[in-house]
N, C-alpha and C. Protein backbone atom coordinates (compact mmCIF):
# COMPACT_ATOMS: atom_id res chain seq x y z
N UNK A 1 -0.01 7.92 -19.03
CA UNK A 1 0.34 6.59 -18.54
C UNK A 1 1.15 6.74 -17.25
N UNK A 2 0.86 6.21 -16.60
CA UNK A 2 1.62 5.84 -14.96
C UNK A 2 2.46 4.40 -14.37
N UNK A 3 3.52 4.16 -14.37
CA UNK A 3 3.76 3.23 -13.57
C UNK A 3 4.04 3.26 -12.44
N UNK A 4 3.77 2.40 -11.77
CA UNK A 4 3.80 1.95 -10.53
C UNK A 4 4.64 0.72 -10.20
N UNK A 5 5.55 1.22 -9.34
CA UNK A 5 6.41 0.26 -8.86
C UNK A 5 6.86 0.20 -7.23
N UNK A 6 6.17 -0.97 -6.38
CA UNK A 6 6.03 -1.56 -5.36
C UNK A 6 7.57 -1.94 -4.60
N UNK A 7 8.02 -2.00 -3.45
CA UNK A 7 8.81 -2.30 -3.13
C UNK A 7 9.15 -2.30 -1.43
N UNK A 8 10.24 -3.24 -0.88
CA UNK A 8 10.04 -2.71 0.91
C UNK A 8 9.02 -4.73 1.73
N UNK A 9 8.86 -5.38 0.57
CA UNK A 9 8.22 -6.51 1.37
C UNK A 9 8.91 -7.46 1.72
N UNK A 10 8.49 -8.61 2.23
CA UNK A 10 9.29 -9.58 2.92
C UNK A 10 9.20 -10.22 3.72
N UNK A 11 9.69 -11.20 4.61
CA UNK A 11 9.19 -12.14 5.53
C UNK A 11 9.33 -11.33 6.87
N UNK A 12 8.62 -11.59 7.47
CA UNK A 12 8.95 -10.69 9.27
C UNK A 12 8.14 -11.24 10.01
N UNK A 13 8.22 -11.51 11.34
CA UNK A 13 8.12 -12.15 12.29
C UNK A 13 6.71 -11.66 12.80
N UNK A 14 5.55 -12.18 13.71
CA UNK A 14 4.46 -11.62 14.26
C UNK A 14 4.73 -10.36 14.99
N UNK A 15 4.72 -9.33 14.94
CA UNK A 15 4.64 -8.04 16.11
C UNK A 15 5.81 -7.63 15.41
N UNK A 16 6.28 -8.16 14.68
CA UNK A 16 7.31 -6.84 13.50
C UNK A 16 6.54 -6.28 12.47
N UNK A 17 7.44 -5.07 12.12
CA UNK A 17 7.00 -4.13 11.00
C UNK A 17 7.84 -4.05 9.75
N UNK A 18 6.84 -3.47 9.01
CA UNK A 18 7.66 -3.47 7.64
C UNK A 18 6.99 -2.44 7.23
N UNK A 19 8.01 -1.19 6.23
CA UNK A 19 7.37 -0.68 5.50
C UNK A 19 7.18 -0.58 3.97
N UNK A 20 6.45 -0.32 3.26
CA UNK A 20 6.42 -0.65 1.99
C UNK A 20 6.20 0.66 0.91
N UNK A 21 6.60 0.90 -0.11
CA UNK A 21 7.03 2.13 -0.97
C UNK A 21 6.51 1.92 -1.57
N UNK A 22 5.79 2.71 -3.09
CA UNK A 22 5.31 2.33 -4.05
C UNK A 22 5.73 3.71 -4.98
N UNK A 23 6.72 3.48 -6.12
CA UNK A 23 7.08 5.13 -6.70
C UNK A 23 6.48 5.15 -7.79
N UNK A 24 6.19 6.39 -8.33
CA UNK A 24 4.98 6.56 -9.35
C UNK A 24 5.60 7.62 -10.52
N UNK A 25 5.46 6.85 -11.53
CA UNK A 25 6.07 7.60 -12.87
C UNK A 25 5.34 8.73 -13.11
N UNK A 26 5.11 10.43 -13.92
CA UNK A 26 3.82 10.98 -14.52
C UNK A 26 3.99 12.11 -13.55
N UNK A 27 4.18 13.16 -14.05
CA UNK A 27 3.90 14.64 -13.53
C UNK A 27 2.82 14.86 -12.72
N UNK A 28 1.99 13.95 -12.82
CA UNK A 28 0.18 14.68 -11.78
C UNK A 28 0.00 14.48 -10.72
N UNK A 29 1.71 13.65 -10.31
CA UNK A 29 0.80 12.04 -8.94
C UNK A 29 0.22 13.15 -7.66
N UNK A 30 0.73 13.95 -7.77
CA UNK A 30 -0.03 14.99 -6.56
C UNK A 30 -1.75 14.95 -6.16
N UNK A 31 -2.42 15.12 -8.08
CA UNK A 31 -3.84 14.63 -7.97
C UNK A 31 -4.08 13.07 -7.96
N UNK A 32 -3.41 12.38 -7.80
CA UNK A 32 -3.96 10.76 -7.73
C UNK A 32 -4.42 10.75 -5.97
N UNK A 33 -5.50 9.97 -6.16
CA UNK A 33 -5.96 9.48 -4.91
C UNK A 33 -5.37 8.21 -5.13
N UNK A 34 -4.58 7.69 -3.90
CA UNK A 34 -3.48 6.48 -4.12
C UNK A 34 -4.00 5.12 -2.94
N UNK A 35 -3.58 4.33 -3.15
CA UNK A 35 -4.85 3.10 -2.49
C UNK A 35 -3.28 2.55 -2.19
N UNK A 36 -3.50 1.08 -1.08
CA UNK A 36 -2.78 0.18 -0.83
C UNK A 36 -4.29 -0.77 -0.93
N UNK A 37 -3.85 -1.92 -1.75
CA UNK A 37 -4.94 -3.35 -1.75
C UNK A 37 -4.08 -4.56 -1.32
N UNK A 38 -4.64 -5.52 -0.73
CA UNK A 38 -3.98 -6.42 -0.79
C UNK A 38 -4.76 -8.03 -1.13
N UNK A 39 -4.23 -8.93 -1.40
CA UNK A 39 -4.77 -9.93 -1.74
C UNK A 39 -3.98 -11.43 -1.22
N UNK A 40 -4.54 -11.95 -0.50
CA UNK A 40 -4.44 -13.56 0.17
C UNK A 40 -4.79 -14.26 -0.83
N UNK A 41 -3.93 -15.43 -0.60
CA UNK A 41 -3.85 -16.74 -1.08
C UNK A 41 -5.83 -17.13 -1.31
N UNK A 42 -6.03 -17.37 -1.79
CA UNK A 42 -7.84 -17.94 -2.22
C UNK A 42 -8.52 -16.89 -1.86
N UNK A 43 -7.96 -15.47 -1.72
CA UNK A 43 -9.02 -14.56 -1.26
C UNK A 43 -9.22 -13.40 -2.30
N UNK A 44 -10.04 -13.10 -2.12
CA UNK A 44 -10.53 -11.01 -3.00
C UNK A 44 -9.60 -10.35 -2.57
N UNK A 45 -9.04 -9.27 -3.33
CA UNK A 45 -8.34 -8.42 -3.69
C UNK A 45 -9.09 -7.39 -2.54
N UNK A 46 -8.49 -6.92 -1.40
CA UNK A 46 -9.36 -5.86 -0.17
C UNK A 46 -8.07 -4.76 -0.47
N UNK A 47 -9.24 -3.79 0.09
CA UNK A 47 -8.22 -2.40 0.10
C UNK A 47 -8.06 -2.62 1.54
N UNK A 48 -6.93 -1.32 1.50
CA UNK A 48 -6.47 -1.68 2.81
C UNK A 48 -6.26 -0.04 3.59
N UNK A 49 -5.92 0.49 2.50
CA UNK A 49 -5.55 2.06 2.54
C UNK A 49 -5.48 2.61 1.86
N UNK A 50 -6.54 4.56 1.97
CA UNK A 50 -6.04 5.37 0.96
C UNK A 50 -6.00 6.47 1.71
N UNK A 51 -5.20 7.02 0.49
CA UNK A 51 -4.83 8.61 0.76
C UNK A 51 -5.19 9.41 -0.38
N UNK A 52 -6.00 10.71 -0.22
CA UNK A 52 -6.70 11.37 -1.44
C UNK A 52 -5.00 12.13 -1.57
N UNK A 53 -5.68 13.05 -2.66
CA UNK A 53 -4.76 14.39 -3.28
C UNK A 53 -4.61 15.10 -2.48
N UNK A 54 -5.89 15.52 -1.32
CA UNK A 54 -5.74 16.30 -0.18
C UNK A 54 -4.88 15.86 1.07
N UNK A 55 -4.56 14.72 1.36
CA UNK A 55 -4.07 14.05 2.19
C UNK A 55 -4.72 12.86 2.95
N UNK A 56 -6.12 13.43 2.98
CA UNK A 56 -7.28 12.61 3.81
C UNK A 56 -6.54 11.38 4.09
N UNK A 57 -6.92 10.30 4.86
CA UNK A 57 -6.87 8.88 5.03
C UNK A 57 -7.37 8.15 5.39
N UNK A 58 -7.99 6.60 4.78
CA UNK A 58 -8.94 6.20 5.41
C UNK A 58 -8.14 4.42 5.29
N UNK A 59 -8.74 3.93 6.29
CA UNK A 59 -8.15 2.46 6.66
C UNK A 59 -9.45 1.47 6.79
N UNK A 60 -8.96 0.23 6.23
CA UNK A 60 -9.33 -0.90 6.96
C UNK A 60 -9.84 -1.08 8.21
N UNK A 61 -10.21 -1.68 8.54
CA UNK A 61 -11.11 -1.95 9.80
C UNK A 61 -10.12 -2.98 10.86
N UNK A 62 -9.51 -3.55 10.06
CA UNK A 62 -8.75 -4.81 10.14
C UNK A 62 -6.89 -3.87 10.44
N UNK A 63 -6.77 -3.02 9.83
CA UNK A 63 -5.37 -2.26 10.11
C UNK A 63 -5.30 -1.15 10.69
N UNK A 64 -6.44 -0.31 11.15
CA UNK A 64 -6.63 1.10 12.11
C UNK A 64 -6.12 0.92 13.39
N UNK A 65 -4.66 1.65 13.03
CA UNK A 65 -4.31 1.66 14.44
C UNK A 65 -2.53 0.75 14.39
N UNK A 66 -3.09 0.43 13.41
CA UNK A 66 -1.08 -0.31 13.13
C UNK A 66 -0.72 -0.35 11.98
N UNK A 67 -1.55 0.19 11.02
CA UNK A 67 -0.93 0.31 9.39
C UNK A 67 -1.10 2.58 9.33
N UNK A 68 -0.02 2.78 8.45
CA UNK A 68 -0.30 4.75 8.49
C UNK A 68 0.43 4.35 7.17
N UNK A 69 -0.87 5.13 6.07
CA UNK A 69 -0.57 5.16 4.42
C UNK A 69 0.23 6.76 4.51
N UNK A 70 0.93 7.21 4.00
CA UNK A 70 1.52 8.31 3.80
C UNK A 70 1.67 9.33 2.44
N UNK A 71 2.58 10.47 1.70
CA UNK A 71 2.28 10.23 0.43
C UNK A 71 3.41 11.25 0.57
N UNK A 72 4.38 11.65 -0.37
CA UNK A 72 5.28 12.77 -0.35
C UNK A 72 5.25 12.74 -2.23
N UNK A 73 4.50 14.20 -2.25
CA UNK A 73 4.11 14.42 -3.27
C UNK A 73 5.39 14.91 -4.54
N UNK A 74 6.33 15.50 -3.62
CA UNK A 74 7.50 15.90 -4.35
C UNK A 74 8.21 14.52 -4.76
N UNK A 75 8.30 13.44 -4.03
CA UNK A 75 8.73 12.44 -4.50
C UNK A 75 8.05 11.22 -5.20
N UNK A 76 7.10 11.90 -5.64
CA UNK A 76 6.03 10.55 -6.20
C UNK A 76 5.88 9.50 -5.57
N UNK A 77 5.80 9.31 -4.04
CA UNK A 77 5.67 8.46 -3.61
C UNK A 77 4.75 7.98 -3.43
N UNK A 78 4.34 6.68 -2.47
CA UNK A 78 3.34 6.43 -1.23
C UNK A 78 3.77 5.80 -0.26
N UNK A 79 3.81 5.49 0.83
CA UNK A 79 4.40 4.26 2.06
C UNK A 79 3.39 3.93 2.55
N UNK A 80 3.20 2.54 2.81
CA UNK A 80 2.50 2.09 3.75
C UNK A 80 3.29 1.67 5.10
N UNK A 81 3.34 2.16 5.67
CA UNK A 81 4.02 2.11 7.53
C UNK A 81 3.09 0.62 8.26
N UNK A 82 3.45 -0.77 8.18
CA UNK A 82 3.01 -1.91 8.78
C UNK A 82 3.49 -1.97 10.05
N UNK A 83 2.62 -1.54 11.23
CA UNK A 83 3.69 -2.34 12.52
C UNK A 83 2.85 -3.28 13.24
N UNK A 84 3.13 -4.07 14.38
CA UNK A 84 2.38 -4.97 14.98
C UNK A 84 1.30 -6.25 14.01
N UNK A 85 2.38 -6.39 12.93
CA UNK A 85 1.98 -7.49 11.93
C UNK A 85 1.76 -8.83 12.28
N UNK A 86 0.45 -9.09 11.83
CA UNK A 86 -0.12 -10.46 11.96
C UNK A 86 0.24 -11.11 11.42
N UNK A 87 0.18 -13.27 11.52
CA UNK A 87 0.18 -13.67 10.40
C UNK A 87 -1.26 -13.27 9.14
N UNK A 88 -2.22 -13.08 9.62
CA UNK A 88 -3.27 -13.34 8.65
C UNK A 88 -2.88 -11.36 7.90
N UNK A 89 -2.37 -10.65 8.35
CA UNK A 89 -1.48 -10.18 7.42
C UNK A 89 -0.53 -10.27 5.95
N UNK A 90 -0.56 -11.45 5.89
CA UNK A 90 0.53 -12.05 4.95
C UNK A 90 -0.22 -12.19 3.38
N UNK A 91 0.05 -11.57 2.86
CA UNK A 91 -0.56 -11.37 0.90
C UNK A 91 0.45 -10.51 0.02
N UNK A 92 -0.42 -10.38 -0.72
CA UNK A 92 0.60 -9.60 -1.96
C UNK A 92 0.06 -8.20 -1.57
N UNK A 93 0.94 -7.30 -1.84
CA UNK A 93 0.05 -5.79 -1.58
C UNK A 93 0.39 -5.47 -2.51
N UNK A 94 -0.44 -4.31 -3.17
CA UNK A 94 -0.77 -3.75 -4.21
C UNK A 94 -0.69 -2.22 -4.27
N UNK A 95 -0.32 -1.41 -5.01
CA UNK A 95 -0.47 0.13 -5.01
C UNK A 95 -1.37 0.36 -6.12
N UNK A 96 -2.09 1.34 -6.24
CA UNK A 96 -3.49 1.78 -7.08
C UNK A 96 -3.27 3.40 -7.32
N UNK A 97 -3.32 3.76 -8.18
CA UNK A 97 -3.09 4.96 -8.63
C UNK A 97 -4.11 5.39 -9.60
N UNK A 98 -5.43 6.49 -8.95
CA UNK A 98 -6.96 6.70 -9.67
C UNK A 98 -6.78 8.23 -9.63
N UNK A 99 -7.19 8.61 -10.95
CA UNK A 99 -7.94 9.71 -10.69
C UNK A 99 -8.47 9.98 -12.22
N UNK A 100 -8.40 10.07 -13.45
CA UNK A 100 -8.95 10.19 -14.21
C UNK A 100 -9.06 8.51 -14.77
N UNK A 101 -7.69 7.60 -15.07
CA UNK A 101 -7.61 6.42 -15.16
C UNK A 101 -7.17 5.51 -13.71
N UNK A 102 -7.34 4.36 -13.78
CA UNK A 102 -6.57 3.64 -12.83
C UNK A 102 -5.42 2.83 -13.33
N UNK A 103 -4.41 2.66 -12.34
CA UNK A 103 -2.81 1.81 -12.84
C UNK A 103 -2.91 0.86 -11.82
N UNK A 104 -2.27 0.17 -11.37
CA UNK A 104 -2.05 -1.00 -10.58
C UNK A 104 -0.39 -0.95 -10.65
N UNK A 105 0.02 -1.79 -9.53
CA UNK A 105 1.49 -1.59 -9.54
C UNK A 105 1.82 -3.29 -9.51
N UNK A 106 2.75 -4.01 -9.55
CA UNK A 106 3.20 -5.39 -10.15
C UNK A 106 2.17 -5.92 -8.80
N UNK A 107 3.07 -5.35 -7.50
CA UNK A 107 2.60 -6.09 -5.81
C UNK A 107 3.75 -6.39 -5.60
N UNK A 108 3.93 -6.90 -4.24
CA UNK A 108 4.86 -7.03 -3.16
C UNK A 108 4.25 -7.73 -2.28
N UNK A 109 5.42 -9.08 -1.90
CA UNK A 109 5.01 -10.01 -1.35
C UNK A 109 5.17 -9.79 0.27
N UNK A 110 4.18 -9.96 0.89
CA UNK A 110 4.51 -9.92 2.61
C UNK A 110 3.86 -10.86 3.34
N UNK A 111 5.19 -11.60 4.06
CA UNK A 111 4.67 -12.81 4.85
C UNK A 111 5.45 -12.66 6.12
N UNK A 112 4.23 -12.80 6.87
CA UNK A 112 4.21 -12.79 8.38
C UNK A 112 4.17 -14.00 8.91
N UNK A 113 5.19 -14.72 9.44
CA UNK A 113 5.35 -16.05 10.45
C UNK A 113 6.69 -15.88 10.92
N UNK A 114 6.15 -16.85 11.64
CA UNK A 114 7.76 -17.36 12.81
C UNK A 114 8.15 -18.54 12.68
């Protein structure tokens, strides 16, 4: 069993950043391939970012280039690094933790306006 617990969100202005944590209970998190999803108000649940066990990283189409997923394996972590934030940025984000099962983490709210 794994929990996942989200943290680091909040209101911030257009062209500010935020970063966001997600710490992970369970001796293995080294092999988890670890996701950031996020989900808008009337919208599907989109990924946004992952990072394998190896490090790999792959992004959104929509955040390449101003979101960097990270992972520090000694600390069970993950970060998602947000800078040059939009409003249409603004949802719940999510942490995902896969590799034999999947976990989900509560989410973290992030809203982008002025």
């Amino acid at each position: 069993q794994v929990q996942l617990v989200e943290s680091g969100g909040g209101l911030v202005q257009p062209g500010g950043s935020l970063r966001l944590s997600c710490a992970a209970s369970g001796s293995i998190f080294s092999r988890y391939f670890m996701d950031w999803y996020r989900q808008a108000p009337g919208k599907e649940r989109e990924l946004v970012a992952t990072i394998t066990s190896s490090g790999i990283t792959r992004y959104a189409d929509s955040v390449k280039g101003r979101f960097t997923i990270s992972r520090d394996n000694a600390k069970s972590t993950v970060d998602l690094q947000m800078n040059s934030l939009k409003p249409e940025d603004t949802a719940v984000y999510y942490c995902k933790a896969r590799f034999v099962n999947v976990y989900w983490g509560q989410g973290t709210q992030v809203t982008v306006s002025s």
